[in-house]
Protein backbone atom coordinates (compact mmCIF):
# COMPACT_ATOMS: atom_id res chain seq x y z
CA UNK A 1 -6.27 -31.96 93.89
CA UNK A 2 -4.23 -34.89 94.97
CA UNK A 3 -4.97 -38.27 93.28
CA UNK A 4 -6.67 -40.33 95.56
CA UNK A 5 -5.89 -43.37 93.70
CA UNK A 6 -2.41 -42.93 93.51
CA UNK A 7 -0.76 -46.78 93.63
CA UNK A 8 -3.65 -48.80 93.49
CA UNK A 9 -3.80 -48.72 89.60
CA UNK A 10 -6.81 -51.40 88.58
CA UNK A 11 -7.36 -52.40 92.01
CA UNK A 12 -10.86 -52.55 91.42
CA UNK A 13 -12.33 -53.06 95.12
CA UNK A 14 -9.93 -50.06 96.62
CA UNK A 15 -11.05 -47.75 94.01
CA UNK A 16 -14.46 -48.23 94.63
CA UNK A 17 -14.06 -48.09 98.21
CA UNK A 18 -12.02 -44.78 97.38
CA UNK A 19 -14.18 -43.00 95.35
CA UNK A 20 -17.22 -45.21 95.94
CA UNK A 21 -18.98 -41.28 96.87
CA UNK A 22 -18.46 -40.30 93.43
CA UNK A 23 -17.36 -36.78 94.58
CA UNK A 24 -17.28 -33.65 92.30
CA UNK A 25 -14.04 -32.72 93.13
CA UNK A 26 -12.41 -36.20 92.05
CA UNK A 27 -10.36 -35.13 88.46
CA UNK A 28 -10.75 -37.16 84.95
CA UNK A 29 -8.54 -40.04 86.52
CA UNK A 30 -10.54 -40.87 89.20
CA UNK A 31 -13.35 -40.79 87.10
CA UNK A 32 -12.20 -42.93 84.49
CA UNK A 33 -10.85 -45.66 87.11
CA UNK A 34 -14.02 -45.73 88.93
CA UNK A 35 -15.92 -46.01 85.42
CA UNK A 36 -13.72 -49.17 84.46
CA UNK A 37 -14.61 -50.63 87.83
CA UNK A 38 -17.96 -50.51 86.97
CA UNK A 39 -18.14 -51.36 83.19
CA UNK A 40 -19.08 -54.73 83.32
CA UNK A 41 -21.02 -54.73 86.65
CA UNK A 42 -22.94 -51.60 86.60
CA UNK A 43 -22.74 -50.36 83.49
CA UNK A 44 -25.14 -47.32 84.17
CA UNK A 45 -23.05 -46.00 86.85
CA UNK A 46 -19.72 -46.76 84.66
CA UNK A 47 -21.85 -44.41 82.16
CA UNK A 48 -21.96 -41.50 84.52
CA UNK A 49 -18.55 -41.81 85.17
CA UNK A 50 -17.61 -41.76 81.87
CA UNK A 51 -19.81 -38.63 81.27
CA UNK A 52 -17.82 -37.17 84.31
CA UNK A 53 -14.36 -38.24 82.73
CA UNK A 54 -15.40 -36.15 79.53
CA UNK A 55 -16.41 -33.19 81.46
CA UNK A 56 -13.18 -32.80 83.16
CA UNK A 57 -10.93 -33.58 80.19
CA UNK A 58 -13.11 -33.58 76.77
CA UNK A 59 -11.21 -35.34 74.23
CA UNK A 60 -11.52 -37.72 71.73
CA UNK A 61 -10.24 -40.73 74.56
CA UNK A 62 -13.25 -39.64 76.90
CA UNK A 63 -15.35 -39.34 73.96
CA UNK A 64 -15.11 -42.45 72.52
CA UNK A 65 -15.11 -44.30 75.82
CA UNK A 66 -18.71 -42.44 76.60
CA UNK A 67 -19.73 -43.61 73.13
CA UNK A 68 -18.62 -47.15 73.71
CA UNK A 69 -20.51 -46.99 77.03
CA UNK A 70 -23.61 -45.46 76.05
CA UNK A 71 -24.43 -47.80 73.37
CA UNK A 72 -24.24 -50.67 76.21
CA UNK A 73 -27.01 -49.58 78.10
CA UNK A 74 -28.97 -48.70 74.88
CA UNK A 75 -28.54 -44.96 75.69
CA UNK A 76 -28.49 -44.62 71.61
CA UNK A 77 -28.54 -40.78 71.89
CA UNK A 78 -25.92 -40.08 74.29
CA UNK A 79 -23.78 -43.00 72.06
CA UNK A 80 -24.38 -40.59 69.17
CA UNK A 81 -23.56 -37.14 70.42
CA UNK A 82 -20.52 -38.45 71.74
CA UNK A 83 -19.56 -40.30 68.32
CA UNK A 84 -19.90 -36.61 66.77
CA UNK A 85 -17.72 -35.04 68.88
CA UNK A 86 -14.70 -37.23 67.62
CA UNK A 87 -13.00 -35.83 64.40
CA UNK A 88 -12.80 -38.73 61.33
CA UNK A 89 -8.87 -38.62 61.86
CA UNK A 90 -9.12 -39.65 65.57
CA UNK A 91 -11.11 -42.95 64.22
CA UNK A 92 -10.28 -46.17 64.33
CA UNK A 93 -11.73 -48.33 61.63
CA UNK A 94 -14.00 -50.33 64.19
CA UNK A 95 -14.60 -46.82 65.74
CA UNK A 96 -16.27 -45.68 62.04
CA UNK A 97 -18.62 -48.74 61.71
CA UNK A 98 -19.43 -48.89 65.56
CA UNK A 99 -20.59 -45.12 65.37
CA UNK A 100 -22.27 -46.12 61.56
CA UNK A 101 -24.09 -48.97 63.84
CA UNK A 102 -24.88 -46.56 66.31
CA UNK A 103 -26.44 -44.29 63.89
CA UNK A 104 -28.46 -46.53 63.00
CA UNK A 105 -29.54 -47.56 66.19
CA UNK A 106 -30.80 -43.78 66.92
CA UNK A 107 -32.54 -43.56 64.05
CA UNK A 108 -30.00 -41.32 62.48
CA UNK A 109 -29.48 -42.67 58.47
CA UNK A 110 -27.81 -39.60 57.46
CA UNK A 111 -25.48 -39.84 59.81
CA UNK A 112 -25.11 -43.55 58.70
CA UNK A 113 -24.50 -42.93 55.73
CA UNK A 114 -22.20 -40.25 56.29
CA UNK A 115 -19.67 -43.18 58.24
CA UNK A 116 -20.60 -45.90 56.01
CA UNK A 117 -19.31 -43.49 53.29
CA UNK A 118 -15.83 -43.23 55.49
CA UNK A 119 -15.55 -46.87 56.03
CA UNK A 120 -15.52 -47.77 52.31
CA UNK A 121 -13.12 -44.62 51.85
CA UNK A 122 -10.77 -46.49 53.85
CA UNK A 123 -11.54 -49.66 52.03
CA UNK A 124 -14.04 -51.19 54.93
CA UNK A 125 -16.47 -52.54 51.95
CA UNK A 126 -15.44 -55.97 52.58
CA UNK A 127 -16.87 -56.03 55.76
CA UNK A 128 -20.29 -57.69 56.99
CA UNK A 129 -21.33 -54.99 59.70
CA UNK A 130 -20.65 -52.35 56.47
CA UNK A 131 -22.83 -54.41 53.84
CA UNK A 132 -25.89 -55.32 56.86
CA UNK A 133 -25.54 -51.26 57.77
CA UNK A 134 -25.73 -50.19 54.02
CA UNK A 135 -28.77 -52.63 53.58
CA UNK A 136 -30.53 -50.27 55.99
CA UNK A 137 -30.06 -47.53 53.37
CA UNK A 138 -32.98 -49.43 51.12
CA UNK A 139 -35.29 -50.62 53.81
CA UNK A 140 -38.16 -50.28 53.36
CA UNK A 141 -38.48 -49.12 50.10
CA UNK A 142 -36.28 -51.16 47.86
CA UNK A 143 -36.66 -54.63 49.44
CA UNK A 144 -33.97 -55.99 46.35
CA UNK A 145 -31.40 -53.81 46.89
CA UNK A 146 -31.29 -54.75 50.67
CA UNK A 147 -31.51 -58.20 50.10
CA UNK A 148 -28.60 -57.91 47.69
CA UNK A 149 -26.87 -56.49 50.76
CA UNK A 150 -27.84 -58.71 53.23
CA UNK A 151 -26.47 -61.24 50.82
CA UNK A 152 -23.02 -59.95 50.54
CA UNK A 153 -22.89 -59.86 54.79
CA UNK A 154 -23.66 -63.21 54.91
CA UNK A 155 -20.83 -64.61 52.25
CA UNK A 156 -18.47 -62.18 53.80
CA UNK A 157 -19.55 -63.81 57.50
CA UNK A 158 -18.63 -66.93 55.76
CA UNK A 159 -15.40 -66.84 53.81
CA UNK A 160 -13.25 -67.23 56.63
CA UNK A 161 -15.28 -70.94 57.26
CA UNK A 162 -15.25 -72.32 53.44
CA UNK A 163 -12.97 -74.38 51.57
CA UNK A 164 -11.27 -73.46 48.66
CA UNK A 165 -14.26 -74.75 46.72
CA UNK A 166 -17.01 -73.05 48.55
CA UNK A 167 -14.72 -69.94 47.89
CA UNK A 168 -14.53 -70.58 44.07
CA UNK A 169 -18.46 -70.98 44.04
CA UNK A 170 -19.41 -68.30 45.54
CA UNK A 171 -17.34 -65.99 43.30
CA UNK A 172 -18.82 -67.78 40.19
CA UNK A 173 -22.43 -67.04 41.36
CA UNK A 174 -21.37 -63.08 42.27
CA UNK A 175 -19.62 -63.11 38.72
CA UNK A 176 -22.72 -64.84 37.00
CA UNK A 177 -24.79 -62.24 38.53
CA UNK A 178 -22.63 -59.25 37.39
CA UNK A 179 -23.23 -60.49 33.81
């Protein structure tokens, strides 16, 4: 099929009016335009054609843009099956602790934990949405290891805000407490 969109690149208003009748027969393309028309607006609707994107062309673009998508409108689920579908080597380092995130969000710790062990692989440890995802790991049952967590996502939310000083005294109190 022709591209019916052909020209009017991000025009948002033409697309719609375009494909506005979301038509089976439109090809990955169309779909995709029509779903970054509606991202921000409807984000349900950009959902579905997302989903319709990755049926016509499944591929670790489609994939990620349905995971992206899904986790908007809380669709945790449909976040997480697409996340899975996406081979390590075809993630970006925001792409391994926003599917970690989603894990967690759909209940799914091992598959947490399986990211969060990919992130610090590629040295992502220093990062607060790592250390506040691996402080899941111990809730409930070991409150102190959390916390300890928890702690090292705050400082690291910090850092970029503090002085030399506040820098220097934070290290002293993680080095007193290594001792």
């Amino acid at each position: 099929m022709a591209k019916p969109v052909a020209g009017i690149a991000d025009n948002c208003p033409a697309i719609v009016r375009l494909l506005g009748d979301m038509s089976p027969s439109y090809d990955a393309a169309a779909w995709n335009r029509l779903a970054k028309c509606y991202r921000d607006t409807l984000p349900g609707v950009a959902l579905y054609a997302w989903l319709q994107a990755e049926q016509r062309q499944p591929n670790a673009w489609q994939h990620r843009a349905v995971a992206y998508q899904a986790y908007q409108v809380e669709d945790y689920a449909t976040a997480l099956a697409a996340w899975q579908k996406i081979s390590l080597h075809d993630m970006s380092n925001e792409d391994l602790l926003a599917a970690a995130n989603t894990a967690q969000a759909a209940g799914n710790g091992a598959a947490r934990d399986r990211w969060l062990q990919q992130a610090e692989q590629r040295g992502l440890g220093n990062n607060a949405l790592y250390w506040w995802l691996h402080a899941q790991r111990y809730i409930p049952g070991q409150p102190e290891l959390a916390l300890s967590d928890l702690t090292r996502s705050s400082i690291l939310r910090l850092l970029p805000t503090l002085t030399l000083r506040g820098r220097q005294f934070i290290a002293n109190v993680i080095m007193s407490r290594r001792r």
